[in-house]
PDB file of N, CA and C in Angstrom:
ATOM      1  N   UNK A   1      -1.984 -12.735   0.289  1.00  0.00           N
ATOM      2  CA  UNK A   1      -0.531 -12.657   0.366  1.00  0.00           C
ATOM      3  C   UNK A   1       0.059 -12.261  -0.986  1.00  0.00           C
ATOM      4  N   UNK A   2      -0.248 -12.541  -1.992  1.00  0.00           N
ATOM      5  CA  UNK A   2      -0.162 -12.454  -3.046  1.00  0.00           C
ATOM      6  C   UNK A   2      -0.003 -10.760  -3.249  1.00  0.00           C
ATOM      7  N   UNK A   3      -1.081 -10.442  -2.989  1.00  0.00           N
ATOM      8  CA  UNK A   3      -1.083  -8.646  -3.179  1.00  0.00           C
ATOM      9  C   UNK A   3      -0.040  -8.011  -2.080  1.00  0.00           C
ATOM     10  N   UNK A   4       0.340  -8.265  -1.153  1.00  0.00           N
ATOM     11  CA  UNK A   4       1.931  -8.457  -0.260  1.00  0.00           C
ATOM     12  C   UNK A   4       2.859  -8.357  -1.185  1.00  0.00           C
ATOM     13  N   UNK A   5       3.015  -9.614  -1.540  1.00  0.00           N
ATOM     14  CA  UNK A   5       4.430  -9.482  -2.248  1.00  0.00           C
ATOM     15  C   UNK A   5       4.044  -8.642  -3.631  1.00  0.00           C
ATOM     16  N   UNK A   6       3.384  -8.323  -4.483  1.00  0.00           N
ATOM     17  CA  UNK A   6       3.273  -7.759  -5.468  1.00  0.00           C
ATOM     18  C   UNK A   6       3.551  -6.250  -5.422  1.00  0.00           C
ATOM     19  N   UNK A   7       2.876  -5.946  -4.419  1.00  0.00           N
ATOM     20  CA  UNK A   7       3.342  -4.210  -3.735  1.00  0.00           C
ATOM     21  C   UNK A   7       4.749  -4.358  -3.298  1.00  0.00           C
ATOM     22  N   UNK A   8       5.738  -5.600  -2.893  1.00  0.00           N
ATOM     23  CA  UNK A   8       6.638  -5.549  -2.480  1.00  0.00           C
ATOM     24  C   UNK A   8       7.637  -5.564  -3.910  1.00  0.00           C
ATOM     25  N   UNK A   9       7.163  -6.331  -4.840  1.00  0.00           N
ATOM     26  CA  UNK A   9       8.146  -5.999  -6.343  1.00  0.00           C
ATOM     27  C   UNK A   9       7.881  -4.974  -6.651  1.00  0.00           C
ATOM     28  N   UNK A  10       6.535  -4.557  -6.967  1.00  0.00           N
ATOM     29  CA  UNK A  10       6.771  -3.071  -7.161  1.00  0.00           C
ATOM     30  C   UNK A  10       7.215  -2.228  -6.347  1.00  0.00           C
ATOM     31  N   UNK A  11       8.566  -2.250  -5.679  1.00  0.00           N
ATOM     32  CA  UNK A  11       9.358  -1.647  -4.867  1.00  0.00           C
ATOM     33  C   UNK A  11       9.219  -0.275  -4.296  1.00  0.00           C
ATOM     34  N   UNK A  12       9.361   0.642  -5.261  1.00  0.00           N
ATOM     35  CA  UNK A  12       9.233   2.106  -5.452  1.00  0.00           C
ATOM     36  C   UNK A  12       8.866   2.786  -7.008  1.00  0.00           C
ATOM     37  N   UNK A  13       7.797   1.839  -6.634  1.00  0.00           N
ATOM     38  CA  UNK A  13       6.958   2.322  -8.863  1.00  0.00           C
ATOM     39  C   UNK A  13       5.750   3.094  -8.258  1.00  0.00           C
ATOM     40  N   UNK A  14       5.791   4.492  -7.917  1.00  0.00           N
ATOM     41  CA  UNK A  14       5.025   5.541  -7.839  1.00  0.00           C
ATOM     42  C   UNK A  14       3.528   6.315  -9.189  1.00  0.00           C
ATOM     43  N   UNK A  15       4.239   5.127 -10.589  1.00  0.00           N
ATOM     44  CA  UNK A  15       3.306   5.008 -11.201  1.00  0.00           C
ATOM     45  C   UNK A  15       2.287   4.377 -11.396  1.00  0.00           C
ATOM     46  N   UNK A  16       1.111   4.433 -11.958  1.00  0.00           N
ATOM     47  CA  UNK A  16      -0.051   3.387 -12.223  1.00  0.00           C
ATOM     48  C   UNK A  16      -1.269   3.122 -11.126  1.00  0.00           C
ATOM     49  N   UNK A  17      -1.936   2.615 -11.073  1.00  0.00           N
ATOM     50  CA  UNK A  17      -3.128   2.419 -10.301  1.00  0.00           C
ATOM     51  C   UNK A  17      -2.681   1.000  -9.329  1.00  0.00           C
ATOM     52  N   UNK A  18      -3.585   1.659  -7.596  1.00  0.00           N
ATOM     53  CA  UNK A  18      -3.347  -0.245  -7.385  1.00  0.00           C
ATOM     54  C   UNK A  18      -4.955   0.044  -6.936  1.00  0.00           C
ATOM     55  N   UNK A  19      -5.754  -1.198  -6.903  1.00  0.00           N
ATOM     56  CA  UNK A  19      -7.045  -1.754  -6.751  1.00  0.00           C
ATOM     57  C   UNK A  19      -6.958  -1.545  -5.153  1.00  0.00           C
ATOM     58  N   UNK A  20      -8.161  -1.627  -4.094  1.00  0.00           N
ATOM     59  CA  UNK A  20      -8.606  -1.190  -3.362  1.00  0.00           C
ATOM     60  C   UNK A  20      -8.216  -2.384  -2.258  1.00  0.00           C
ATOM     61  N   UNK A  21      -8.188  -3.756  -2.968  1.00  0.00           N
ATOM     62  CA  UNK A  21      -7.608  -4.999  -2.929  1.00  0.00           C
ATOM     63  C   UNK A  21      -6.526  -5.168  -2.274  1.00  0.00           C
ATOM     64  N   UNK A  22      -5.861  -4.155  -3.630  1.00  0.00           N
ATOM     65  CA  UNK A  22      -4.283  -4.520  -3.476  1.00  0.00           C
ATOM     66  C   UNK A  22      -3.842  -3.532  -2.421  1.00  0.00           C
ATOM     67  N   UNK A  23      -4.103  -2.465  -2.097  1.00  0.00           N
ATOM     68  CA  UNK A  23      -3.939  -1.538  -0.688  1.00  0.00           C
ATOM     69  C   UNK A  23      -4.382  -2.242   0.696  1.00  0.00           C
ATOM     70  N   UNK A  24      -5.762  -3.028   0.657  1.00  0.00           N
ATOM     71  CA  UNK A  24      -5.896  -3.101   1.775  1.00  0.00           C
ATOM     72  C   UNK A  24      -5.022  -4.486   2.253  1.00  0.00           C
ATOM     73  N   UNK A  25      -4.985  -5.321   1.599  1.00  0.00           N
ATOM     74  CA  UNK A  25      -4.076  -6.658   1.911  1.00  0.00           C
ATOM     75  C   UNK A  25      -2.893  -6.427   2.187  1.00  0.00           C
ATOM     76  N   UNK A  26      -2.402  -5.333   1.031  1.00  0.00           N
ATOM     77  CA  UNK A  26      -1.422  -4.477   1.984  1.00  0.00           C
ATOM     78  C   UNK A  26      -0.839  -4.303   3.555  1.00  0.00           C
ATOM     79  N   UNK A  27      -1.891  -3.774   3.722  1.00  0.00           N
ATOM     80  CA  UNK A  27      -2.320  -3.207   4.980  1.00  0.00           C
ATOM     81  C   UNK A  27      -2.371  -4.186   6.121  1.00  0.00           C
ATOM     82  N   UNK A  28      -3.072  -5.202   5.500  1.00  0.00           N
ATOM     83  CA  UNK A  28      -3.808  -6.087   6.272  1.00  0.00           C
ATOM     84  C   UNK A  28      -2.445  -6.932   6.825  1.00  0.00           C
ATOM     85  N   UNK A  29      -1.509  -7.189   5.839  1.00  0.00           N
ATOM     86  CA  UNK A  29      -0.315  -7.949   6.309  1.00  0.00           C
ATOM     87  C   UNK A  29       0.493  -7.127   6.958  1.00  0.00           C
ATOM     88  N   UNK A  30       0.864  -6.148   6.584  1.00  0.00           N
ATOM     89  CA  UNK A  30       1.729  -4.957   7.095  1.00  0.00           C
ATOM     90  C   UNK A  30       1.452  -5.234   8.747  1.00  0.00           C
ATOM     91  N   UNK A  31       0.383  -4.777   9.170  1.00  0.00           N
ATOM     92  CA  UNK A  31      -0.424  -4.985  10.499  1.00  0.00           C
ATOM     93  C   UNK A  31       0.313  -5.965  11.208  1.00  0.00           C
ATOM     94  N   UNK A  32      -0.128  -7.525  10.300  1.00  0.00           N
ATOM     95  CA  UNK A  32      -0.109  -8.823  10.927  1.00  0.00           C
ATOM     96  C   UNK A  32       1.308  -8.567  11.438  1.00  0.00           C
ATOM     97  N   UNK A  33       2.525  -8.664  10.176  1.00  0.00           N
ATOM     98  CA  UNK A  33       3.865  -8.869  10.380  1.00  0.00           C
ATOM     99  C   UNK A  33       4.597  -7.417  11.707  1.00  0.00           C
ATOM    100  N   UNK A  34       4.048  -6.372  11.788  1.00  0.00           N
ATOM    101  CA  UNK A  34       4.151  -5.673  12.516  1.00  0.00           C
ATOM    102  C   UNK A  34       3.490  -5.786  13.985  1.00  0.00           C
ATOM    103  N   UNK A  35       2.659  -6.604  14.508  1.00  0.00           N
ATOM    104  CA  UNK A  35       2.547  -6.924  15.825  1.00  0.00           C
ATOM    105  C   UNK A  35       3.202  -8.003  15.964  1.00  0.00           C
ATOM    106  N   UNK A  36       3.598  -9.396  14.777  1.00  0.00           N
ATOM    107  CA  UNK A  36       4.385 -10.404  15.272  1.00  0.00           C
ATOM    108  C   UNK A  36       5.654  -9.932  15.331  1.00  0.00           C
ATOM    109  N   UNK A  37       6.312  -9.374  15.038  1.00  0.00           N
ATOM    110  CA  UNK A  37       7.500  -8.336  15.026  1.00  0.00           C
ATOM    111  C   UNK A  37       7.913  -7.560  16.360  1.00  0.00           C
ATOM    112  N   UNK A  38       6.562  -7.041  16.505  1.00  0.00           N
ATOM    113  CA  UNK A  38       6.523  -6.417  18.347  1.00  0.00           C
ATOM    114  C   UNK A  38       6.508  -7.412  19.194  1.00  0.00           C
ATOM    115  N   UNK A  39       5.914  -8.715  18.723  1.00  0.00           N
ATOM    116  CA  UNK A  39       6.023  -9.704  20.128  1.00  0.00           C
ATOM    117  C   UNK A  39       7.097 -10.203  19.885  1.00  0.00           C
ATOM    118  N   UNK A  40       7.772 -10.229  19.006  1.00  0.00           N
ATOM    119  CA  UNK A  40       9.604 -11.463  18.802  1.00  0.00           C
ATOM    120  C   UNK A  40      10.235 -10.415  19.681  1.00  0.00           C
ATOM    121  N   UNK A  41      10.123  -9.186  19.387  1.00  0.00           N
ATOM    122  CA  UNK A  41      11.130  -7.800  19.863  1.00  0.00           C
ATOM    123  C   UNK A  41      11.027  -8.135  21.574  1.00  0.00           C
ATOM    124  N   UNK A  42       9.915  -7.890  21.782  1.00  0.00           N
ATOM    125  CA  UNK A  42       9.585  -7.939  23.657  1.00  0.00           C
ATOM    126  C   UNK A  42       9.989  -9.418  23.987  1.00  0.00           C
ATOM    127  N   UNK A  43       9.809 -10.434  22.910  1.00  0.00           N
ATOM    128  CA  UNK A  43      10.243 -11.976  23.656  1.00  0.00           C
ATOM    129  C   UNK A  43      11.567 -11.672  24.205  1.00  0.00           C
ATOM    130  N   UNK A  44      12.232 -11.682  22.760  1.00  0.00           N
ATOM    131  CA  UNK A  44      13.652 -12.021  22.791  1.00  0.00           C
ATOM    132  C   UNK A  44      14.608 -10.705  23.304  1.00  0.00           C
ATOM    133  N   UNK A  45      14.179  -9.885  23.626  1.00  0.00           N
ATOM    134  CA  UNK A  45      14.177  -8.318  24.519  1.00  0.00           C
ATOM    135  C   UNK A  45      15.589  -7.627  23.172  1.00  0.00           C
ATOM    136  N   UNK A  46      15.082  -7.418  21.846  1.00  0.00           N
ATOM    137  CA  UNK A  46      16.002  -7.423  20.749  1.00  0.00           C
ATOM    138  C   UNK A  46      15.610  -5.785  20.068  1.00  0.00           C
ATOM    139  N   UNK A  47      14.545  -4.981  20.438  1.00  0.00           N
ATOM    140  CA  UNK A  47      13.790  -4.173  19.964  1.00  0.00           C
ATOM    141  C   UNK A  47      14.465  -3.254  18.808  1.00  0.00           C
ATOM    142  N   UNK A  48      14.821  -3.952  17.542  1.00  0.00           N
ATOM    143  CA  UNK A  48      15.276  -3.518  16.740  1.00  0.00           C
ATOM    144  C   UNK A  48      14.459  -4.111  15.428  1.00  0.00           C
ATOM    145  N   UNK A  49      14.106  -5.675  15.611  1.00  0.00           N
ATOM    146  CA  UNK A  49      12.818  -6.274  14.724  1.00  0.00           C
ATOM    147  C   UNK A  49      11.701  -5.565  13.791  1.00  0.00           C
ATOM    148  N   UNK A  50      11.248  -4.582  14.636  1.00  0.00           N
ATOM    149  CA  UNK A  50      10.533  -4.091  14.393  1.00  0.00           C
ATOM    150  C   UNK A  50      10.678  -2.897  13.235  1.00  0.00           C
ATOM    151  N   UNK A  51      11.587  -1.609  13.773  1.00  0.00           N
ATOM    152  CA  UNK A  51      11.783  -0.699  13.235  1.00  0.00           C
ATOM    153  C   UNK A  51      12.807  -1.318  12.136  1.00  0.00           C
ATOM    154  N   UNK A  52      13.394  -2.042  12.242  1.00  0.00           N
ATOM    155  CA  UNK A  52      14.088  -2.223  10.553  1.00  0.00           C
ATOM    156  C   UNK A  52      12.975  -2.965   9.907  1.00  0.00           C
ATOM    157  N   UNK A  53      11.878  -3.570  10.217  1.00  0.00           N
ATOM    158  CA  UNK A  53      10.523  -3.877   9.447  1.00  0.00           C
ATOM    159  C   UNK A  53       9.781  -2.458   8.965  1.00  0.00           C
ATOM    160  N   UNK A  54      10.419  -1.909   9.255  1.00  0.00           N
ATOM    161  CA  UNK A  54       9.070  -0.487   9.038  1.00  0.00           C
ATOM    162  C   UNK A  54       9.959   0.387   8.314  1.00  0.00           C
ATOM    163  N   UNK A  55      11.090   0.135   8.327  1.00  0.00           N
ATOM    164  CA  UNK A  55      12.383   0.988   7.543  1.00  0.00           C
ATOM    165  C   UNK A  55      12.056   0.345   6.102  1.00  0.00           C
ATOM    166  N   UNK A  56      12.221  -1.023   6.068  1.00  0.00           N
ATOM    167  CA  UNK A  56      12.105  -2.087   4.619  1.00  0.00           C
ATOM    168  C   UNK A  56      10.910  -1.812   3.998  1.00  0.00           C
ATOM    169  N   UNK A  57      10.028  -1.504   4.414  1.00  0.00           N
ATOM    170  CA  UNK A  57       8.439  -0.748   3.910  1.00  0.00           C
ATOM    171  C   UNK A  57       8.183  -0.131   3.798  1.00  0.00           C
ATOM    172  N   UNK A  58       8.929   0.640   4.023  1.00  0.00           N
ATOM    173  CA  UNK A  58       8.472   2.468   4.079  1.00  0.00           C
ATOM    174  C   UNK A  58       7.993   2.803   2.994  1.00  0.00           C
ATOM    175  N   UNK A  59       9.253   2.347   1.921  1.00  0.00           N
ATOM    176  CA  UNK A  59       8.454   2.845   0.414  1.00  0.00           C
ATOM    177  C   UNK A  59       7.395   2.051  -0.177  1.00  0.00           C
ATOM    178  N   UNK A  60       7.668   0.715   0.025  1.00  0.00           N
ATOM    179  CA  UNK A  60       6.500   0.230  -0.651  1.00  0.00           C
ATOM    180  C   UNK A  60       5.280   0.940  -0.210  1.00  0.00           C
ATOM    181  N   UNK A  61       5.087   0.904   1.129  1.00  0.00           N
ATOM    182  CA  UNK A  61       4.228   1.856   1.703  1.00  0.00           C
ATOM    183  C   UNK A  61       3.340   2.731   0.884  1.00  0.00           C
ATOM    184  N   UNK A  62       4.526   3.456   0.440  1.00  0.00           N
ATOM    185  CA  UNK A  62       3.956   5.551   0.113  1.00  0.00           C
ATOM    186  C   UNK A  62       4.018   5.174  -1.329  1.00  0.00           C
ATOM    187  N   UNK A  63       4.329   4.004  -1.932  1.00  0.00           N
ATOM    188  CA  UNK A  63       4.001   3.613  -3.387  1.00  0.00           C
ATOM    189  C   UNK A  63       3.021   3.416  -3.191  1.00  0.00           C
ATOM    190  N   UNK A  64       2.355   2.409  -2.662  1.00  0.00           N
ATOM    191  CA  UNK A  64       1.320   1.375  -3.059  1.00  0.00           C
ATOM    192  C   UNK A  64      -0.422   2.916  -3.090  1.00  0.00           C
ATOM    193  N   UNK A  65       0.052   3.747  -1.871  1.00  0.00           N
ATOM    194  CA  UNK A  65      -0.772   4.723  -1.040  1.00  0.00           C
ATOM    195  C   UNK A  65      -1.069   5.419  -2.125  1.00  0.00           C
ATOM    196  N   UNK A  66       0.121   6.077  -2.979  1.00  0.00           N
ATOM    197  CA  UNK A  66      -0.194   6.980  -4.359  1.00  0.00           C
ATOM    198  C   UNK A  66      -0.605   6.311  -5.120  1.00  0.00           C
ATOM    199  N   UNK A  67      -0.388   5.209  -5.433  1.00  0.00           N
ATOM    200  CA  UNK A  67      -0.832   4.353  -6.755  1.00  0.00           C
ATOM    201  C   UNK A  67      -2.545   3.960  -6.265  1.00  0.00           C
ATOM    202  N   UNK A  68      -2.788   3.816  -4.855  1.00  0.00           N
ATOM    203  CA  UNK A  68      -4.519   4.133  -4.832  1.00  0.00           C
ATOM    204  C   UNK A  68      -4.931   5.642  -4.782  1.00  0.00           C
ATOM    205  N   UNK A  69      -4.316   6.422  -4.653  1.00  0.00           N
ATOM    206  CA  UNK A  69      -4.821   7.704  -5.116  1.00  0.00           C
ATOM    207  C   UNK A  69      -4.738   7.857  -6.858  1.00  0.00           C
ATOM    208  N   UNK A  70      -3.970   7.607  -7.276  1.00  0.00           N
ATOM    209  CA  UNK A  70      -4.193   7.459  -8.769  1.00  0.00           C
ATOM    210  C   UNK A  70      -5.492   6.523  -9.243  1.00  0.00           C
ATOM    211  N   UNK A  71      -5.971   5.565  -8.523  1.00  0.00           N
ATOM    212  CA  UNK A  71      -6.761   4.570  -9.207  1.00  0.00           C
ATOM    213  C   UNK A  71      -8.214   5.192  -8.708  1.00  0.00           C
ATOM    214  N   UNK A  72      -8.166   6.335  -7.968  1.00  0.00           N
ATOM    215  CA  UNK A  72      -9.359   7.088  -7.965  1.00  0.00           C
ATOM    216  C   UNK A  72      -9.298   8.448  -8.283  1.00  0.00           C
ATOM    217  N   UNK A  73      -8.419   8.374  -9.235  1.00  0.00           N
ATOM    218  CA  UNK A  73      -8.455   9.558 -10.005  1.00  0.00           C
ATOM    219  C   UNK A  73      -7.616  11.245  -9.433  1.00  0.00           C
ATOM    220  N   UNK A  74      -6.720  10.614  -8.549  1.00  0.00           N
ATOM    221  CA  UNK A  74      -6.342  11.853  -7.421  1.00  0.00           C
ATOM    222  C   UNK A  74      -5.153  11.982  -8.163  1.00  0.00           C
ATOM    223  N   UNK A  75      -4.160  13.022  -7.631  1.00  0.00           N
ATOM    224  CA  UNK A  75      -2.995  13.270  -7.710  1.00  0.00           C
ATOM    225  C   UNK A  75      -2.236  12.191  -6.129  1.00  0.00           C
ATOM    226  N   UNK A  76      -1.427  11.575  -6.347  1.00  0.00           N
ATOM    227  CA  UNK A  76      -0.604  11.067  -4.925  1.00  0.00           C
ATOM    228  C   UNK A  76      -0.377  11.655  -3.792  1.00  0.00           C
ATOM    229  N   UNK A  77      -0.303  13.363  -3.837  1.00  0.00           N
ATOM    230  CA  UNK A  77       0.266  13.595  -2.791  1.00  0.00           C
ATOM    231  C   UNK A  77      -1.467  13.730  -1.978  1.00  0.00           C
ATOM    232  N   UNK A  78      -2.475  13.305  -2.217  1.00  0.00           N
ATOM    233  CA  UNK A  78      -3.799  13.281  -1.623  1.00  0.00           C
ATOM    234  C   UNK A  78      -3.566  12.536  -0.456  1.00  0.00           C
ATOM    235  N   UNK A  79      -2.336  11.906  -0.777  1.00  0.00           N
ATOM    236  CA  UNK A  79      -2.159  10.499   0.608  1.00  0.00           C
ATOM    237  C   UNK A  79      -1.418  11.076   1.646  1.00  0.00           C
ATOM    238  N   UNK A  80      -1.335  12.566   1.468  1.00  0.00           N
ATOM    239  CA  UNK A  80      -0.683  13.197   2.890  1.00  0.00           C
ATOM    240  C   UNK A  80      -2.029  13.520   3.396  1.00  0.00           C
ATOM    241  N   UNK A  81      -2.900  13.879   3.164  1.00  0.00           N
ATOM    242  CA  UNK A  81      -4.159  14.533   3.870  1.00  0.00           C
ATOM    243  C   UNK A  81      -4.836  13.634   4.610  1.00  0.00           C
ATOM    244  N   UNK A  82      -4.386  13.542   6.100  1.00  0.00           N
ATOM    245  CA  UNK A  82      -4.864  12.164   6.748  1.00  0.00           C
ATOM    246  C   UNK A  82      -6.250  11.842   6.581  1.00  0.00           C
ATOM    247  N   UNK A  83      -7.372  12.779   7.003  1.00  0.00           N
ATOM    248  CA  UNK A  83      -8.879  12.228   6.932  1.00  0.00           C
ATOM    249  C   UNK A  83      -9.028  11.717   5.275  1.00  0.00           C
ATOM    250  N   UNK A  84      -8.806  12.741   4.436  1.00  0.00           N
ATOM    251  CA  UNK A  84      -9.480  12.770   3.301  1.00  0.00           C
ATOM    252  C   UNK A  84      -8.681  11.500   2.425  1.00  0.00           C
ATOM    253  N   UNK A  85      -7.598  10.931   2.619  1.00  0.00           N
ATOM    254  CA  UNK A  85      -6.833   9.807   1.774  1.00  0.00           C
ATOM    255  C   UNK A  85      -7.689   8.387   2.711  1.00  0.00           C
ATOM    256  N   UNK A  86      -7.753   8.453   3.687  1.00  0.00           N
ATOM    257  CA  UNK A  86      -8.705   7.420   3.667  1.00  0.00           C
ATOM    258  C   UNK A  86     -10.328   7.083   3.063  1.00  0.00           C
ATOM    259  N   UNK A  87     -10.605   8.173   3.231  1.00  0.00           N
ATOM    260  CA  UNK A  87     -12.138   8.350   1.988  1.00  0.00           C
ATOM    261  C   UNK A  87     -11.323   7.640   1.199  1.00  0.00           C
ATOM    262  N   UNK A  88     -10.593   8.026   0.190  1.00  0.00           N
ATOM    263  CA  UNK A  88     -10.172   7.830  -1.136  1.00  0.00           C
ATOM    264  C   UNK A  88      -9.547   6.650  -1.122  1.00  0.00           C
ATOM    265  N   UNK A  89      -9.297   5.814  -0.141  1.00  0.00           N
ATOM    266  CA  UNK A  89      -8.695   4.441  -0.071  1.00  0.00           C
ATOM    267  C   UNK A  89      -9.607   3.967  -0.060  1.00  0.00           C
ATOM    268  N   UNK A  90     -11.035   3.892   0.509  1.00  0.00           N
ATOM    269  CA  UNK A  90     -12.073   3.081   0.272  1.00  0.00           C
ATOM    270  C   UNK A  90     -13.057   3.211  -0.505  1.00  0.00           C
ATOM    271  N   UNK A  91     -12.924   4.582  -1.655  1.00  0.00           N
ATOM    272  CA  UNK A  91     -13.464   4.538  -2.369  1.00  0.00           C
ATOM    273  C   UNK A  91     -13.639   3.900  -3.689  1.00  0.00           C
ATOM    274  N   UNK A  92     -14.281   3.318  -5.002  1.00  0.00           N
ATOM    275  CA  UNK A  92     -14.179   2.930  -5.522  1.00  0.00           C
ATOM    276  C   UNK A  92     -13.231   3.804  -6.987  1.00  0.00           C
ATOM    277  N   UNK A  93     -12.432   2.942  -7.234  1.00  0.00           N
ATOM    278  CA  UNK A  93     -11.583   3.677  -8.413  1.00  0.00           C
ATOM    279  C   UNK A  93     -12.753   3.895  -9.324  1.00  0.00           C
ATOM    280  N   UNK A  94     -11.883   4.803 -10.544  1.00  0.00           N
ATOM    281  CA  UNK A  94     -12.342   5.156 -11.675  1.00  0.00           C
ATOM    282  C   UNK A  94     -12.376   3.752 -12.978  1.00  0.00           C
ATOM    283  N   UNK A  95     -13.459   3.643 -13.221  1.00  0.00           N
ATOM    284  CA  UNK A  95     -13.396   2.675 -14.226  1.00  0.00           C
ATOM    285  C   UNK A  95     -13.111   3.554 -15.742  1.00  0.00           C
ATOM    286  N   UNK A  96     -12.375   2.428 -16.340  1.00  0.00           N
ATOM    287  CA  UNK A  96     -11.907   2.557 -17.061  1.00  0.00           C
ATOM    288  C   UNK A  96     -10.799   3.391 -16.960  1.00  0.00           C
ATOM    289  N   UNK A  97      -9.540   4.086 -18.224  1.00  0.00           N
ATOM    290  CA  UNK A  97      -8.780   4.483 -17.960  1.00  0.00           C
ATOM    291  C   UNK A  97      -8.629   5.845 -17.436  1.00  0.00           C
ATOM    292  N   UNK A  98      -7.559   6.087 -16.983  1.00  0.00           N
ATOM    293  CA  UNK A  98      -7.581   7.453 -16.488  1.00  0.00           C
ATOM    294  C   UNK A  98      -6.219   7.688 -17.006  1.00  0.00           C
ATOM    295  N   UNK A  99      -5.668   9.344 -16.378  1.00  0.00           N
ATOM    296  CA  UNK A  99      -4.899  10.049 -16.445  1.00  0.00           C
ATOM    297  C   UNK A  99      -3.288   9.236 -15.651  1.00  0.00           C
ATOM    298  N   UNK A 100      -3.734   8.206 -15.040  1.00  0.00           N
ATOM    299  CA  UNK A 100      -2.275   7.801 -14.500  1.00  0.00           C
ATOM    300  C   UNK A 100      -2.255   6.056 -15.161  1.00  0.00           C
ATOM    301  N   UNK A 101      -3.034   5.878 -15.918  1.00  0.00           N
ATOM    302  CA  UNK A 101      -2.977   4.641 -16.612  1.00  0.00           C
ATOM    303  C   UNK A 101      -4.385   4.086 -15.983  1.00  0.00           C
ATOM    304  N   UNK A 102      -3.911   2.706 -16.781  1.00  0.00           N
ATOM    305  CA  UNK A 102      -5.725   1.676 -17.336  1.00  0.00           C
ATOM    306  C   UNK A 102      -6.046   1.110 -15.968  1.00  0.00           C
ATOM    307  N   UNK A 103      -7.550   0.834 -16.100  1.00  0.00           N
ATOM    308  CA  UNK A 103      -7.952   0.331 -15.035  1.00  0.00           C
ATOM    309  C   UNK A 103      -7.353  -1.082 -14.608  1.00  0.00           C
ATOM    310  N   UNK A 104      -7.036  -1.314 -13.038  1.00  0.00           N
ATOM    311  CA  UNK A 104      -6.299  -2.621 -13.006  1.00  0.00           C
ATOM    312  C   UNK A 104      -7.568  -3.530 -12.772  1.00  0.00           C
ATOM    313  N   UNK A 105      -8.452  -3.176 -12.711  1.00  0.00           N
ATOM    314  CA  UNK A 105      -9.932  -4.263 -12.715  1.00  0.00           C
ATOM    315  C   UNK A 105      -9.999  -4.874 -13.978  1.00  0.00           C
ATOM    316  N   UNK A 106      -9.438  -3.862 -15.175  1.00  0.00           N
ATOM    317  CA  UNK A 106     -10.183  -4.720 -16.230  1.00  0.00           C
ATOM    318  C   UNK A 106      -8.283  -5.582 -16.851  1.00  0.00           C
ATOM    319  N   UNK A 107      -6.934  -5.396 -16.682  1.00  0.00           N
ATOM    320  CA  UNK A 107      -5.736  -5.672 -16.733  1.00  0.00           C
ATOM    321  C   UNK A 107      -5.963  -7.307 -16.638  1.00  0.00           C
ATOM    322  N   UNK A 108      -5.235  -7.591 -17.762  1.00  0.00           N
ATOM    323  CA  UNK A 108      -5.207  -9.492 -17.595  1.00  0.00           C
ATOM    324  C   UNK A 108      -3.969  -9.545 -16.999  1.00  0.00           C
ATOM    325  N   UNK A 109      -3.301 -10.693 -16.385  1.00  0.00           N
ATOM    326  CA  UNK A 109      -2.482 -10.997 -16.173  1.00  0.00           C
ATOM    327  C   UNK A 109      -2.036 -12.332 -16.404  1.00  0.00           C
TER     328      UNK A 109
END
């Protein structure tokens, strides 16, 4: 959850690297809150739940997506190329620094 809300402060910061981690938990909640979202919508027969959930994310979204194309060394817009940006989402970043900033593996916090 943690990597949730962290992609969620970083609002629309299109810079820097995110870890493979921090995309898929992403993901992983995105998912969750988006089928509980579809079942409140069909309960309560309200079907608006949903799509203003997917409106509020959008960017974090297409941030978090470029910032793992940066952390494997890509340019962002790699995350339009449907087959090939998933390779690159599960691939392992570049260690050490790169061209869009430092590795977030080795980053203290």
């Amino acid at each position: 959850m943690n990597y949730y809300l962290k992609v969620l402060q970083n609002y629309a910061v299109f810079s820097g690297r995110a870890r493979r981690s921090e995309y898929w938990y992403f993901v992983l909640f995105n998912v969750i809150f988006t089928f509980v979202l579809m079942g409140l919508d069909v309960t309560l027969g309200l079907g608006f739940l949903n799509s203003l959930y997917s409106l509020v994310v959008l960017v974090p979204s297409l941030a978090v997506g470029v910032r793992r194309m940066h952390d494997v060394g890509k340019s962002g817009w790699f995350f339009i190329i449907p087959i090939y940006n998933l390779i690159l989402a599960v691939s392992e970043g570049e260690q050490g620094d790169n061209e869009y900033g430092s590795d977030p593996k080795t980053m203290v916090f």
